[in-house]
Protein backbone atom coordinates (compact mmCIF):
# COMPACT_ATOMS: atom_id res chain seq x y z
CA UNK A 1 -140.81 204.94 -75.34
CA UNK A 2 -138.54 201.76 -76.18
CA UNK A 3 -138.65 198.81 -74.95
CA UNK A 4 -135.38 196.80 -73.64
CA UNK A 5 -135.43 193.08 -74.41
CA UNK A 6 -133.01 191.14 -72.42
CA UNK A 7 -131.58 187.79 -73.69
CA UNK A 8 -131.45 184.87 -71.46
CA UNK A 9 -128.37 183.25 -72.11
CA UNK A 10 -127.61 180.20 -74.17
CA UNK A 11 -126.96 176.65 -72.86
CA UNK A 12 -123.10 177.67 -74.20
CA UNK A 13 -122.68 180.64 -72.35
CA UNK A 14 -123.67 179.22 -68.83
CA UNK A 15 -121.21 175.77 -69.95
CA UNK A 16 -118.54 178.00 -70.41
CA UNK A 17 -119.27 179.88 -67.31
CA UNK A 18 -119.17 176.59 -65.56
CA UNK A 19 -116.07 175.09 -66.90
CA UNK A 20 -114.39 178.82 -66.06
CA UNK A 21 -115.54 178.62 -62.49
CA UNK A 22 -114.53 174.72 -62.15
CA UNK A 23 -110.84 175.22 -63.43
CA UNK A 24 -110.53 178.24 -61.13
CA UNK A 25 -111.83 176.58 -58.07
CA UNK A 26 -109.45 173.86 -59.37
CA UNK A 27 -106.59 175.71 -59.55
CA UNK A 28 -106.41 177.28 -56.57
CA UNK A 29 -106.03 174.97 -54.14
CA UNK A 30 -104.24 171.95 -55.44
CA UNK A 31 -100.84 171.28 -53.78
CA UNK A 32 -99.61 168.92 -56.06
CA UNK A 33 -96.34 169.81 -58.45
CA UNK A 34 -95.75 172.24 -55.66
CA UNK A 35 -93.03 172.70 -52.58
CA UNK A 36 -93.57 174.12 -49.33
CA UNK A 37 -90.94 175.41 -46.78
CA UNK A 38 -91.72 176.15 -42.88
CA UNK A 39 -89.66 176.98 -39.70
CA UNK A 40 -87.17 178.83 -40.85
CA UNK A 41 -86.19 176.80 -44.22
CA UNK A 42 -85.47 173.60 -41.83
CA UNK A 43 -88.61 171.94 -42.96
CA UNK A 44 -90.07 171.28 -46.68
CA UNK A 45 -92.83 169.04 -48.18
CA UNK A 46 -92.88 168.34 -51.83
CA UNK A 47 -96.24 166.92 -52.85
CA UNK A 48 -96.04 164.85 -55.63
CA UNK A 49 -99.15 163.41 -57.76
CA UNK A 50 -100.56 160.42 -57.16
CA UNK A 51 -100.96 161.40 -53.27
CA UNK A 52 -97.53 160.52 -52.86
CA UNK A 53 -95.69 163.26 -50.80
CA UNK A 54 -91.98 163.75 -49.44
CA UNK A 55 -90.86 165.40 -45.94
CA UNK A 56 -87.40 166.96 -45.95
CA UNK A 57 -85.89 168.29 -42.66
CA UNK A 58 -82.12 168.73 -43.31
CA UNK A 59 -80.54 165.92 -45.66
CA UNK A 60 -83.08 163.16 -44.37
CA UNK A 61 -85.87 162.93 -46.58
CA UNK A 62 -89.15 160.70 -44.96
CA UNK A 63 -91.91 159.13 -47.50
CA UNK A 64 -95.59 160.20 -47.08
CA UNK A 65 -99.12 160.41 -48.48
CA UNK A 66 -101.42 163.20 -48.36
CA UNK A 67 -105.01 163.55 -49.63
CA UNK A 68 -107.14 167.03 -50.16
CA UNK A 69 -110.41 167.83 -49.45
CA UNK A 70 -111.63 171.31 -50.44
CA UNK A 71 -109.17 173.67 -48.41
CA UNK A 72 -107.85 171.08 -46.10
CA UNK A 73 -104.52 168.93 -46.64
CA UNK A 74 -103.81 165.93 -45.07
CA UNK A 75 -100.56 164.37 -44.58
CA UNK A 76 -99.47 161.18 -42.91
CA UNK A 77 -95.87 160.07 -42.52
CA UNK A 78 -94.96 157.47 -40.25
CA UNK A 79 -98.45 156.73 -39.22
CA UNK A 80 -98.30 160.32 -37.64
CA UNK A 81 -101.06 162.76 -39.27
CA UNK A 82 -100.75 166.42 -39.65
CA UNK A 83 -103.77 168.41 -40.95
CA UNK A 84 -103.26 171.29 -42.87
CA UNK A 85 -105.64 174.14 -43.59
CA UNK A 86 -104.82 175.99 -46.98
CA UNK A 87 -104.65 179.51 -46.37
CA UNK A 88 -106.15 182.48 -48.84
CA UNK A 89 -102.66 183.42 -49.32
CA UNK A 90 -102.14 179.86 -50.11
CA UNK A 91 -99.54 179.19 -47.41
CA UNK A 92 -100.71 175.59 -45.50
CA UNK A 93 -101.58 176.45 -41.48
CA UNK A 94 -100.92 173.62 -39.70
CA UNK A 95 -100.73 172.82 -35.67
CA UNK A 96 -99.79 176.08 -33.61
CA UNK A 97 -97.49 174.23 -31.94
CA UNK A 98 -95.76 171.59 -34.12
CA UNK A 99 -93.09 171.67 -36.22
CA UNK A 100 -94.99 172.47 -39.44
CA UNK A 101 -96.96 175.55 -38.08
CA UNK A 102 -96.91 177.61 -41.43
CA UNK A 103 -95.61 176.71 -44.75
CA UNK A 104 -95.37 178.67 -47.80
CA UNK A 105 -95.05 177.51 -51.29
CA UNK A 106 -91.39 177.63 -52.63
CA UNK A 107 -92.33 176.78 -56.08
């Protein structure tokens, strides 16, 4: 009969592993570089980096900040705070009843 040896893997496989795993958790939930449209097309959000975001309804454009914290978005305009959860689809939920209830990236 023949005995199976199994490796243990190297320091480089498991760092490579980790950096994989980092860059996909990464990925997948930053908002920044990206656009976001809600209620209809009336609303967007463009989040820009530096935590600097913009809020377009119509042709009036407002300035605002947001910050991210695993799959939650925060954005304040105004002194007014809406919190956004990131969904799996990666569309933002926000309030059930305000005015940026569900938005969905545009690019």
């Amino acid at each position: 009969m023949r005995e199976i040896k199994f490796k243990s893997p190297g320091p480089l496989s498991i760092g490579s592993l980790l950096i994989f795993v980092i860059f996909l958790t990464a990925c997948g939930s930053k908002v920044e570089g990206n656009t976001y449209a809600g209620n209809g097309g009336i609303v967007s959000v463009e989040f820009k980096s530096g935590g600097k975001a913009f809020v377009a309804t119509g042709p009036v454009s407002t300035p605002c900040t947001y910050t991210e914290s695993g799959k939650t978005v925060t954005l304040i305009c105004e002194r007014d705070k809406t919190v956004f959860t990131v969904d799996d689809d990666g569309a933002l939920i926000g309030p059930p009843d305000g005015f940026l209830g569900r938005l969905t990236k545009t690019k």
